[in-house]
N, C-alpha and C. Protein backbone atom coordinates (compact mmCIF):
# COMPACT_ATOMS: atom_id res chain seq x y z
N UNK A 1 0.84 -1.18 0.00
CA UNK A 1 0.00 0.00 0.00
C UNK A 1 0.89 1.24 0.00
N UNK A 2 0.51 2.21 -1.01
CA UNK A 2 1.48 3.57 -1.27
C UNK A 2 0.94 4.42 0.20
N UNK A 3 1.90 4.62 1.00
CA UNK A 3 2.37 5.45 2.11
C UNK A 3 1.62 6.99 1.58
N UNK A 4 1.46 7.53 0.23
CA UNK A 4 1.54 8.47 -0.15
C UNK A 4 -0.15 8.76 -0.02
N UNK A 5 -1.09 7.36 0.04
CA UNK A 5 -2.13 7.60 -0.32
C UNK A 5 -3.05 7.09 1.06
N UNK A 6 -2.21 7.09 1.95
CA UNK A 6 -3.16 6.73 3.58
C UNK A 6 -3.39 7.75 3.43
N UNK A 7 -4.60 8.21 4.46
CA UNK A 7 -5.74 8.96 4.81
C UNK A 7 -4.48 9.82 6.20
N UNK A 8 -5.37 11.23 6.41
CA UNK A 8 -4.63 12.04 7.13
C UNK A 8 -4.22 11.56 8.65
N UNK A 9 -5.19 11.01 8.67
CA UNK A 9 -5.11 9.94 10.22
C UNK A 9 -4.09 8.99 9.99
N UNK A 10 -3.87 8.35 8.80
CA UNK A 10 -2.79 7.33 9.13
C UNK A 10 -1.76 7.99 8.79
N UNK A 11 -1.42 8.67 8.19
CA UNK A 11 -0.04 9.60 7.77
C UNK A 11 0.49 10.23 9.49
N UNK A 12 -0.82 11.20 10.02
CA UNK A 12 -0.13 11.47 11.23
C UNK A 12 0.14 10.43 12.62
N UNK A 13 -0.16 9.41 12.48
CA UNK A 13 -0.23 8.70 13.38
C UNK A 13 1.16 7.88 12.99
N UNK A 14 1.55 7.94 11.39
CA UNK A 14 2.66 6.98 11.07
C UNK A 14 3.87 8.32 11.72
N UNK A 15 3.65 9.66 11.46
CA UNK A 15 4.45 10.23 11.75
C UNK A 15 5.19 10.30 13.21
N UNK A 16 3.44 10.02 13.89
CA UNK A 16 3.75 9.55 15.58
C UNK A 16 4.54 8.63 15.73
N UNK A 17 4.42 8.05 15.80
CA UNK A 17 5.24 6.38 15.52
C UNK A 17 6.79 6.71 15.21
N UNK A 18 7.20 7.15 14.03
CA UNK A 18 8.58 7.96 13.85
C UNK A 18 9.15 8.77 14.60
N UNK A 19 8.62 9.71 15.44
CA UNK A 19 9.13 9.83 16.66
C UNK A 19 9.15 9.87 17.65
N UNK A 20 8.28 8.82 18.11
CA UNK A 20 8.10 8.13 19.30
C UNK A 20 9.47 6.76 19.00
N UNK A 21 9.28 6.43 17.80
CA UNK A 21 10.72 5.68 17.52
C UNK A 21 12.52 6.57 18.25
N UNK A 22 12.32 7.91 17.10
CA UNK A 22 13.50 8.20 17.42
C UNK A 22 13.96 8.64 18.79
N UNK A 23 12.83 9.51 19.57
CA UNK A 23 13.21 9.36 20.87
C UNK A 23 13.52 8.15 21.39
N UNK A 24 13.21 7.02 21.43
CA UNK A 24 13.63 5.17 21.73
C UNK A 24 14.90 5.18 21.31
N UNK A 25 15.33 5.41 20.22
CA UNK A 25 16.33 4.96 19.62
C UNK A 25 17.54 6.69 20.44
N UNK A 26 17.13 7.73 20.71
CA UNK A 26 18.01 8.89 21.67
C UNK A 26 17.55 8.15 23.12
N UNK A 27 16.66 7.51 23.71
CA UNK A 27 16.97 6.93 25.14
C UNK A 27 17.96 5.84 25.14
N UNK A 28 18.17 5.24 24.24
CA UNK A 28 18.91 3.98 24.13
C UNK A 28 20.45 4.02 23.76
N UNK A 29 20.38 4.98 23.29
CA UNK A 29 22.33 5.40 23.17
C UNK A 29 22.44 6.07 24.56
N UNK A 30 21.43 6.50 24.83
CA UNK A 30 21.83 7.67 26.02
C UNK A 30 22.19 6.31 27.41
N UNK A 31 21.02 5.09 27.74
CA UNK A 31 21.14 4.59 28.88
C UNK A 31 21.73 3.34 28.08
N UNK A 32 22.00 3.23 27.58
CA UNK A 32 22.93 1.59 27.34
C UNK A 32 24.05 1.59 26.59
N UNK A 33 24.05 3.01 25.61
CA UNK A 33 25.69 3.49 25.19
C UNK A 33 26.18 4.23 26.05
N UNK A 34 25.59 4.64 26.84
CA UNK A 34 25.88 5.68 27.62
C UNK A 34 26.69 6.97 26.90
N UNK A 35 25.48 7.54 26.07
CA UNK A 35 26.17 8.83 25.34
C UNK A 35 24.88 9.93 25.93
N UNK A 36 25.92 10.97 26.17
CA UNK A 36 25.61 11.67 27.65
C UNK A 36 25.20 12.68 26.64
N UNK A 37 23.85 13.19 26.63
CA UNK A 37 23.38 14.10 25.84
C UNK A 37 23.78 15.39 26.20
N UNK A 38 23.72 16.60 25.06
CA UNK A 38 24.67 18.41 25.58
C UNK A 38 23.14 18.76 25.45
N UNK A 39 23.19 19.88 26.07
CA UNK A 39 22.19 20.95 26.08
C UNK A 39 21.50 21.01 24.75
N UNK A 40 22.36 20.74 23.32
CA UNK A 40 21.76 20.92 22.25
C UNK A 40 20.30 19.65 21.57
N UNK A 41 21.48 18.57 22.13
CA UNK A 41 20.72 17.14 22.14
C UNK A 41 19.27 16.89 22.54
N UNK A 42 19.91 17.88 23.76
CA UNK A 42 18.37 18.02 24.87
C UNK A 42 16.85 18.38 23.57
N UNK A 43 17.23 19.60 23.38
CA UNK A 43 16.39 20.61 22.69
C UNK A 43 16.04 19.88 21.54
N UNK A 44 16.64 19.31 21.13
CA UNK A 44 16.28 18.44 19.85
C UNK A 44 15.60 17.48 19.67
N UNK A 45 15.42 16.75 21.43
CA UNK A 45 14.76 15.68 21.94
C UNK A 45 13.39 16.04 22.04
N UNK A 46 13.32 17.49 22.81
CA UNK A 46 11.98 18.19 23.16
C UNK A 46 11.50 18.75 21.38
N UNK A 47 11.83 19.09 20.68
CA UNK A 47 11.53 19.56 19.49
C UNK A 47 10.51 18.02 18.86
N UNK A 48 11.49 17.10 18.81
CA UNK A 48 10.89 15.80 18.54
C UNK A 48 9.62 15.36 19.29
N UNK A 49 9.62 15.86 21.09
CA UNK A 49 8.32 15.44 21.26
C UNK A 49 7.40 16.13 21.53
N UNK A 50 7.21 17.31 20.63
CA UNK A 50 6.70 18.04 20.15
C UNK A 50 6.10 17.79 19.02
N UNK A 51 6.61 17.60 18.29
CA UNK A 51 6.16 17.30 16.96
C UNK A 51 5.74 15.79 16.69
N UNK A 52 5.92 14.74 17.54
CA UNK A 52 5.26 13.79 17.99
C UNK A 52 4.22 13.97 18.66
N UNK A 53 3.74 14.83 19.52
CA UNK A 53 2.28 15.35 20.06
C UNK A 53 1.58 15.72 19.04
N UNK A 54 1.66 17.00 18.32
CA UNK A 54 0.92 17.78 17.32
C UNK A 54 0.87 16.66 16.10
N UNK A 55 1.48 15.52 15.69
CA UNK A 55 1.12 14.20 14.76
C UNK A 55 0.26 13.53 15.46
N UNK A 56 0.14 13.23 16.91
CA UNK A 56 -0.30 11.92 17.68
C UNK A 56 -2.11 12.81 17.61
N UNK A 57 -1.93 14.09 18.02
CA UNK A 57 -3.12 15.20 18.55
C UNK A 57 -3.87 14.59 17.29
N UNK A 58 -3.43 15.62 15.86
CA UNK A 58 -4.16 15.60 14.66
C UNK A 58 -4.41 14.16 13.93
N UNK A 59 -3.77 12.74 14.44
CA UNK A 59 -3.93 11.46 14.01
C UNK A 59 -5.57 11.26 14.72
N UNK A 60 -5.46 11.30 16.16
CA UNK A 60 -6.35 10.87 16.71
C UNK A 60 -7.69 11.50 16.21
N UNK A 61 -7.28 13.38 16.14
CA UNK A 61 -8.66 13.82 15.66
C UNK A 61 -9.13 13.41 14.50
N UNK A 62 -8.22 13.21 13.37
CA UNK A 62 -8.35 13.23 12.33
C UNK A 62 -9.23 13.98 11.25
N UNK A 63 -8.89 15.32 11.07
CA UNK A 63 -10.36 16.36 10.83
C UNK A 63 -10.58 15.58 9.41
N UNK A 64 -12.19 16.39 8.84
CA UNK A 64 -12.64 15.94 8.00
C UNK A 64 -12.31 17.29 6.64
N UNK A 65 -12.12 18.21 7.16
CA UNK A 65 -12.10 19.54 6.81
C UNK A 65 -11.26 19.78 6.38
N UNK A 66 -10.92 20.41 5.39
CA UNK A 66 -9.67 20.78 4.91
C UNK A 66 -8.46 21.90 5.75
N UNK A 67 -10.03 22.64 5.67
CA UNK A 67 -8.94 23.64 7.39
C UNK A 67 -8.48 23.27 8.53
N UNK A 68 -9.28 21.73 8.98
CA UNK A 68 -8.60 21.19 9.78
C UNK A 68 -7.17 20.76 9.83
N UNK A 69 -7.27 20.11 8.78
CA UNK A 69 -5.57 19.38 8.35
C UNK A 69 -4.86 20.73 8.03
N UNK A 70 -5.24 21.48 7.55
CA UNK A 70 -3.95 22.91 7.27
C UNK A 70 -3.66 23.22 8.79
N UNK A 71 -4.77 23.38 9.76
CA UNK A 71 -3.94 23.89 11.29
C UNK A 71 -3.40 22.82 11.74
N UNK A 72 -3.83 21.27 11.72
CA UNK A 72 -2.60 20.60 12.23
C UNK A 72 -1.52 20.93 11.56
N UNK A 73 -0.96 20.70 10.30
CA UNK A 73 0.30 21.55 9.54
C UNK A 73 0.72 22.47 9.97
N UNK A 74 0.05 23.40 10.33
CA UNK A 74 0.95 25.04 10.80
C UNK A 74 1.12 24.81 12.30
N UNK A 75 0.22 23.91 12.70
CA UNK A 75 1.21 23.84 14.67
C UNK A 75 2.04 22.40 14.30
N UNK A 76 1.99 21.86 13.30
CA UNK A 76 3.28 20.76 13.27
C UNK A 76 4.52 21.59 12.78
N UNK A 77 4.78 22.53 11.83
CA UNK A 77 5.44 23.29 11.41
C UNK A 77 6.27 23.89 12.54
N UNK A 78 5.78 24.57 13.54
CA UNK A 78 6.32 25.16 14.94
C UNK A 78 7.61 24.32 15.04
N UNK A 79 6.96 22.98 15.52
CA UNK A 79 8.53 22.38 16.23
C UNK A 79 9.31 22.15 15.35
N UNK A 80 8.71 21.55 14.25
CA UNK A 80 9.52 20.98 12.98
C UNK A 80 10.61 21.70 12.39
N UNK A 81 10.43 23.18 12.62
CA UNK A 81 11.42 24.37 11.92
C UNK A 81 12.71 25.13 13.30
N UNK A 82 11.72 24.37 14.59
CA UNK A 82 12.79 24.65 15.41
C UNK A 82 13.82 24.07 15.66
N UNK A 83 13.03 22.44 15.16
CA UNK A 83 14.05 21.37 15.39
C UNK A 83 15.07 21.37 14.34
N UNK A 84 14.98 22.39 13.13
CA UNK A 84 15.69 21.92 11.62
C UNK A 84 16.90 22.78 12.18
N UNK A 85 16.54 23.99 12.65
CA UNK A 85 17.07 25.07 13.40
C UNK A 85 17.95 24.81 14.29
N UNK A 86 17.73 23.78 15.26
CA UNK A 86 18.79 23.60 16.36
C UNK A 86 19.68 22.16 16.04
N UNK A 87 19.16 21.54 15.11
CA UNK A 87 20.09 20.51 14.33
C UNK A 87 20.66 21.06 13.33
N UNK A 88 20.69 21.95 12.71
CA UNK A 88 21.39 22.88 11.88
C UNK A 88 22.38 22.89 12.52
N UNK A 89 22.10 23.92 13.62
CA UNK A 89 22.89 24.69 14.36
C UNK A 89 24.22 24.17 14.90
N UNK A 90 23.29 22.43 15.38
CA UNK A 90 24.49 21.52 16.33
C UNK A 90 25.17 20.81 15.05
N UNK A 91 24.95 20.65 13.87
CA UNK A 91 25.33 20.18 12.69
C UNK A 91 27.17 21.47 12.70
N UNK A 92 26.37 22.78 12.17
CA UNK A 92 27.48 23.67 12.03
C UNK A 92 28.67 23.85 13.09
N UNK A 93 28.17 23.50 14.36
CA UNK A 93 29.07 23.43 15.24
C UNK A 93 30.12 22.48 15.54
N UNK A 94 29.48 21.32 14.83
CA UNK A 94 30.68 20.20 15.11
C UNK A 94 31.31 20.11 13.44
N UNK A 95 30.99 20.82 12.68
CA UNK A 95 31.93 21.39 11.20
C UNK A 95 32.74 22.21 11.58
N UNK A 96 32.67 22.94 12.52
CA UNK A 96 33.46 24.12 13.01
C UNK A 96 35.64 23.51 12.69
N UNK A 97 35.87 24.47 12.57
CA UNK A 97 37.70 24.13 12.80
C UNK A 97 37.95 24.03 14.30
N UNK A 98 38.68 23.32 14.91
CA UNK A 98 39.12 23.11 16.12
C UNK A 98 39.30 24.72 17.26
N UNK A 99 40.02 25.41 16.75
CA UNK A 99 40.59 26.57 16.86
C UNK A 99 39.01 27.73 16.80
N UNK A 100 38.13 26.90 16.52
CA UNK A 100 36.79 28.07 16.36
C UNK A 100 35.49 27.67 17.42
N UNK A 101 36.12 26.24 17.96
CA UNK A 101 35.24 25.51 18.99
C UNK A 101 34.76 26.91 20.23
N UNK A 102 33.66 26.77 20.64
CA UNK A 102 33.65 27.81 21.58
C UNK A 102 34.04 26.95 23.05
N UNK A 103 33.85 27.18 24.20
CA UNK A 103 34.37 26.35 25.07
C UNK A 103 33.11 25.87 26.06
N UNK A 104 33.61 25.01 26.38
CA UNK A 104 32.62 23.96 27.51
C UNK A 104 31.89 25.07 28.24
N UNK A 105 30.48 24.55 28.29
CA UNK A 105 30.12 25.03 29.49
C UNK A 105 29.45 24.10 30.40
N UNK A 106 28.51 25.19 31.48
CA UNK A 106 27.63 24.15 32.38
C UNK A 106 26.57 23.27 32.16
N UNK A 107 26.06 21.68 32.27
CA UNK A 107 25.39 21.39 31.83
C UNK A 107 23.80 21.51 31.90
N UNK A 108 22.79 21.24 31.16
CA UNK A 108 21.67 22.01 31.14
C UNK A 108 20.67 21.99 32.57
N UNK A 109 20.87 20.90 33.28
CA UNK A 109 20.65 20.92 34.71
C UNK A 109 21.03 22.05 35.44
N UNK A 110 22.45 22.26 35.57
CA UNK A 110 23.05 23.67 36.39
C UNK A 110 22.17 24.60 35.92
N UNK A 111 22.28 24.87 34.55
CA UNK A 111 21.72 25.65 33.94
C UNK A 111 20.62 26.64 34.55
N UNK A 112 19.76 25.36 34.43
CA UNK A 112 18.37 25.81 34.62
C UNK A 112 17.83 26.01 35.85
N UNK A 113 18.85 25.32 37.26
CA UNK A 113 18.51 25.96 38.42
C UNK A 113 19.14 27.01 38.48
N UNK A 114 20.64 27.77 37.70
CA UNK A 114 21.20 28.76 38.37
C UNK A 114 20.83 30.27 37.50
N UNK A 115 19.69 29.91 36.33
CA UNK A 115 20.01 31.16 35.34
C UNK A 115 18.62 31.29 35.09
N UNK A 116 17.90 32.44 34.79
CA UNK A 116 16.53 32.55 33.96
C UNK A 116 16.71 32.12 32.81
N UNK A 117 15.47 31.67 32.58
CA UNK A 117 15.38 30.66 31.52
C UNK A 117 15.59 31.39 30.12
N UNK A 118 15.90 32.73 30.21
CA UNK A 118 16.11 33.53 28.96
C UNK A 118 17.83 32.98 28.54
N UNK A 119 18.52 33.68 29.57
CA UNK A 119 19.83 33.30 29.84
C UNK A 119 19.96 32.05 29.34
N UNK A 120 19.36 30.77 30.04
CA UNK A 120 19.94 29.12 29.33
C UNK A 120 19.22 28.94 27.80
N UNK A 121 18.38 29.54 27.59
CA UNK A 121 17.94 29.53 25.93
C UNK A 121 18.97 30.29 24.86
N UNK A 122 19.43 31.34 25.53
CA UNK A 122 20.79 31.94 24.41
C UNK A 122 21.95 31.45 24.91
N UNK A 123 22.32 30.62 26.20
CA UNK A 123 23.61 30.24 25.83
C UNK A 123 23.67 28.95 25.14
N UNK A 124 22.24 27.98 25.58
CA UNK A 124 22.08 26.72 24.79
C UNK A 124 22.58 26.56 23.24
N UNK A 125 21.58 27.93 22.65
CA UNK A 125 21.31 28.34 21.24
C UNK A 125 23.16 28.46 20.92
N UNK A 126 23.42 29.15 21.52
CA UNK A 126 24.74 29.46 21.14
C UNK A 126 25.87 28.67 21.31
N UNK A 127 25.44 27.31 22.10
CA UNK A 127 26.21 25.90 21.73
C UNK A 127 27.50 26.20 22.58
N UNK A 128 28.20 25.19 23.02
CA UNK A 128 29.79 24.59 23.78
C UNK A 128 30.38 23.69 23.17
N UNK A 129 31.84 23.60 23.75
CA UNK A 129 32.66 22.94 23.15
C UNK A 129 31.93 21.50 23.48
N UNK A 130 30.88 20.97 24.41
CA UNK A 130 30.62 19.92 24.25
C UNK A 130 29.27 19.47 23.53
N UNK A 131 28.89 20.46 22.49
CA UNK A 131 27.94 20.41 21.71
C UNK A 131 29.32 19.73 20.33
N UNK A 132 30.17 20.02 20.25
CA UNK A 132 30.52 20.01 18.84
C UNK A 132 31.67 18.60 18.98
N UNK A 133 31.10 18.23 19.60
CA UNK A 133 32.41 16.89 19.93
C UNK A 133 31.46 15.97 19.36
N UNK A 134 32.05 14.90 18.30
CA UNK A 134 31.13 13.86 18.06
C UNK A 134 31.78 12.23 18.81
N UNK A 135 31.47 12.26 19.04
CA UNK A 135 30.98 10.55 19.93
C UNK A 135 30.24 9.54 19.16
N UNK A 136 29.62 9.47 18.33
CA UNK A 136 28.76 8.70 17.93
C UNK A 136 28.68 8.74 16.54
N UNK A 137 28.32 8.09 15.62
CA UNK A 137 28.27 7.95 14.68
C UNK A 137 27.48 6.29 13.83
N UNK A 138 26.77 6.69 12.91
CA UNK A 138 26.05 5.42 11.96
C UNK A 138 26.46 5.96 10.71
N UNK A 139 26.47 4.81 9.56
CA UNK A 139 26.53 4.79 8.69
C UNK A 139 27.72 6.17 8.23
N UNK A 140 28.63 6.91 8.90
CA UNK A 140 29.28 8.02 8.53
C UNK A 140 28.57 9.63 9.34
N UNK A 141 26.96 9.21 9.92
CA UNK A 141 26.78 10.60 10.20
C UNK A 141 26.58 10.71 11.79
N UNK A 142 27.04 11.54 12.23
CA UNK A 142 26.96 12.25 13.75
C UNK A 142 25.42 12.30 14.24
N UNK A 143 24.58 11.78 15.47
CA UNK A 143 23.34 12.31 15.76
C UNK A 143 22.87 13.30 15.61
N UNK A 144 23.54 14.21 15.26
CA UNK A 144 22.92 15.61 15.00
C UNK A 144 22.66 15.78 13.08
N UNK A 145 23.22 15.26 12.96
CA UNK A 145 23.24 15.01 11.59
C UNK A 145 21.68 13.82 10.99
N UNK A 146 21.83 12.62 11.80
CA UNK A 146 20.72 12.05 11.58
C UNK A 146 19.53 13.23 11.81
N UNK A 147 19.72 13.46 13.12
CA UNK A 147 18.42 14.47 13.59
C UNK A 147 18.12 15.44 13.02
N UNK A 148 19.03 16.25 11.83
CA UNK A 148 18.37 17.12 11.05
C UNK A 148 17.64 16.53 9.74
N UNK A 149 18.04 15.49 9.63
CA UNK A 149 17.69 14.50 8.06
C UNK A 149 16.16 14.02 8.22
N UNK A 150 16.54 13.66 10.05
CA UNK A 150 14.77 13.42 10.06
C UNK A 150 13.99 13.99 10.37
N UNK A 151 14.37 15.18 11.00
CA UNK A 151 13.53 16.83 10.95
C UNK A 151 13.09 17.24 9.62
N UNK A 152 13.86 17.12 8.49
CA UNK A 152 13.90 17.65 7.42
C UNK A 152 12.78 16.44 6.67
N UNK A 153 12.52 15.16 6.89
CA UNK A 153 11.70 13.87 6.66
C UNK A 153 10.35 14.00 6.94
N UNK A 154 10.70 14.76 8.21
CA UNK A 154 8.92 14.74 8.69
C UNK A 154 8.53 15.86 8.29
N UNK A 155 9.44 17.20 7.94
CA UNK A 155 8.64 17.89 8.26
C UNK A 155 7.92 17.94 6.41
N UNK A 156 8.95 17.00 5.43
CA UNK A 156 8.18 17.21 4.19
C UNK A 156 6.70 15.79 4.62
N UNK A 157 7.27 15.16 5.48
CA UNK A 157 5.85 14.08 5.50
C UNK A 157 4.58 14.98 5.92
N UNK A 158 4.92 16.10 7.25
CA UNK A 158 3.80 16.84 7.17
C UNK A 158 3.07 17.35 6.20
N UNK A 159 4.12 18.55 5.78
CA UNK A 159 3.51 18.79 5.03
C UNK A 159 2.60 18.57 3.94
N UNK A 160 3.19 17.16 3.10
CA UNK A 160 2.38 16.07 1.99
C UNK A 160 1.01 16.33 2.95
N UNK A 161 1.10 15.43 4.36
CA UNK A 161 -0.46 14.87 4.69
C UNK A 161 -1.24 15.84 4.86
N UNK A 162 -0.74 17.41 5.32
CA UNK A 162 -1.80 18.11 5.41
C UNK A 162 -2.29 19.23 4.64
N UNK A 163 -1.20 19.21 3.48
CA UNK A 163 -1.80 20.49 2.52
C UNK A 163 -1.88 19.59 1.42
N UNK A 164 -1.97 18.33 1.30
CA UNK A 164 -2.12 17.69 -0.12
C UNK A 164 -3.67 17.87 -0.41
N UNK A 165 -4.10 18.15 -1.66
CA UNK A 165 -5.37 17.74 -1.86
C UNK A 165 -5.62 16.23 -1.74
N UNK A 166 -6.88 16.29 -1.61
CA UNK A 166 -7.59 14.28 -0.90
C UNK A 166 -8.56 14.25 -2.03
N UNK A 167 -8.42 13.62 -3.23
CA UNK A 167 -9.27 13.02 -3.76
C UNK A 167 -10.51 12.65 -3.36
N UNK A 168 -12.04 13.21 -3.56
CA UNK A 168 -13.50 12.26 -2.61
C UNK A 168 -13.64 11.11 -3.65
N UNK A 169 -14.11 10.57 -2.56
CA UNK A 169 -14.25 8.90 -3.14
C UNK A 169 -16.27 9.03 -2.84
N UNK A 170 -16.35 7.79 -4.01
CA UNK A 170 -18.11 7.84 -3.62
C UNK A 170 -18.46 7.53 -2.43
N UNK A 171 -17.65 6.80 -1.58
CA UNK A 171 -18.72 6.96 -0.11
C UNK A 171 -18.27 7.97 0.66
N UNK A 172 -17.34 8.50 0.37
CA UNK A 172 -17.47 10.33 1.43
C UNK A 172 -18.65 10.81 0.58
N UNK A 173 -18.55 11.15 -1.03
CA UNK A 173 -20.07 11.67 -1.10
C UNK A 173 -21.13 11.19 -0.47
N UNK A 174 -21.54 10.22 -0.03
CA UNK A 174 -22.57 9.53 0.06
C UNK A 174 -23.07 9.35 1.28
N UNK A 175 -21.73 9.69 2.41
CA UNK A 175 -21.86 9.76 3.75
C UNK A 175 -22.55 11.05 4.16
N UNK A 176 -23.50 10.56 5.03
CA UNK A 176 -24.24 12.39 5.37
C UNK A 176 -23.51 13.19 6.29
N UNK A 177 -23.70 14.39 6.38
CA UNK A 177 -22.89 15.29 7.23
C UNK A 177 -23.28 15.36 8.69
């Protein structure tokens, strides 16, 4: 069955599923590789289950409406562009030259008891030397690297499921309102 042609409910619910996966697959390096996530990792985690809510939300409702599926799209869009944004970001940082690394800081725990939360959002954003260290690696790419590929995956899967036109079939005509 073409993936392309499930109904808006199964598209967002498959999308659920994808990252409800990849968070599984970021708990599982984290507690059995023991790869100790940076502040950036963090944000990228929360971006993901984010955008795993707003798929899981609009699966379950599943509108009938066309305006329905466009506002699930524009609040799936939110995380989806933050997450492309801060995997970008942790992408460019570990490209960086050695000599351009910025330096370690505190981790996002300290953080967040010792600073307003304005403060740990721009120094997060603005990344440490232990944002740009890679540890890990599949097939050739760094987690941050996967994590923008599949930011960049879902967020064209969103988009397909909720601004595609839907063909009516004779029993939506036929179904009463």
């Amino acid at each position: 069955m073409n993936p392309f042609r499930w109904s808006f409910r199964a598209q967002f619910l498959a999308g659920f599923l994808v990252c409800v996966g990849l968070l599984g697959a970021a708990l599982y390096t984290q507690y059995y590789q023991h790869q100790i996530p940076c502040p950036l990792c963090s944000f990228q985690r929360g971006a993901f289950a984010l955008l795993g809510l707003v798929f899981l939300i609009g699966g379950l409702h599943g509108p009938r409406s066309r305006g329905g599926r466009i506002v699930y799209g524009l609040l799936g869009l939110v995380p989806a562009l933050i997450g492309i944004g801060i995997a970008g970001r942790h992408v460019w940082l570990q490209h960086l030259p050695a000599d351009k690394v910025p330096a370690c800081g505190p981790d996002l725990a300290y953080m967040m008891e010792a600073f307003p939360l304005g403060d740990v959002l721009r120094q997060v954003l603005t990344g440490s030397g232990e944002c740009a260290e890679v540890t890990w690696r599949l097939l050739g790419l760094s987690m941050p690297e996967w994590s923008l590929l599949w930011f960049v995956v879902l967020t064209l899967w969103l988009l397909m499921a909720a601004f595609r036109r839907r063909k009516r079939t004779l029993l939506r005509e036929l179904r009463p309102s």
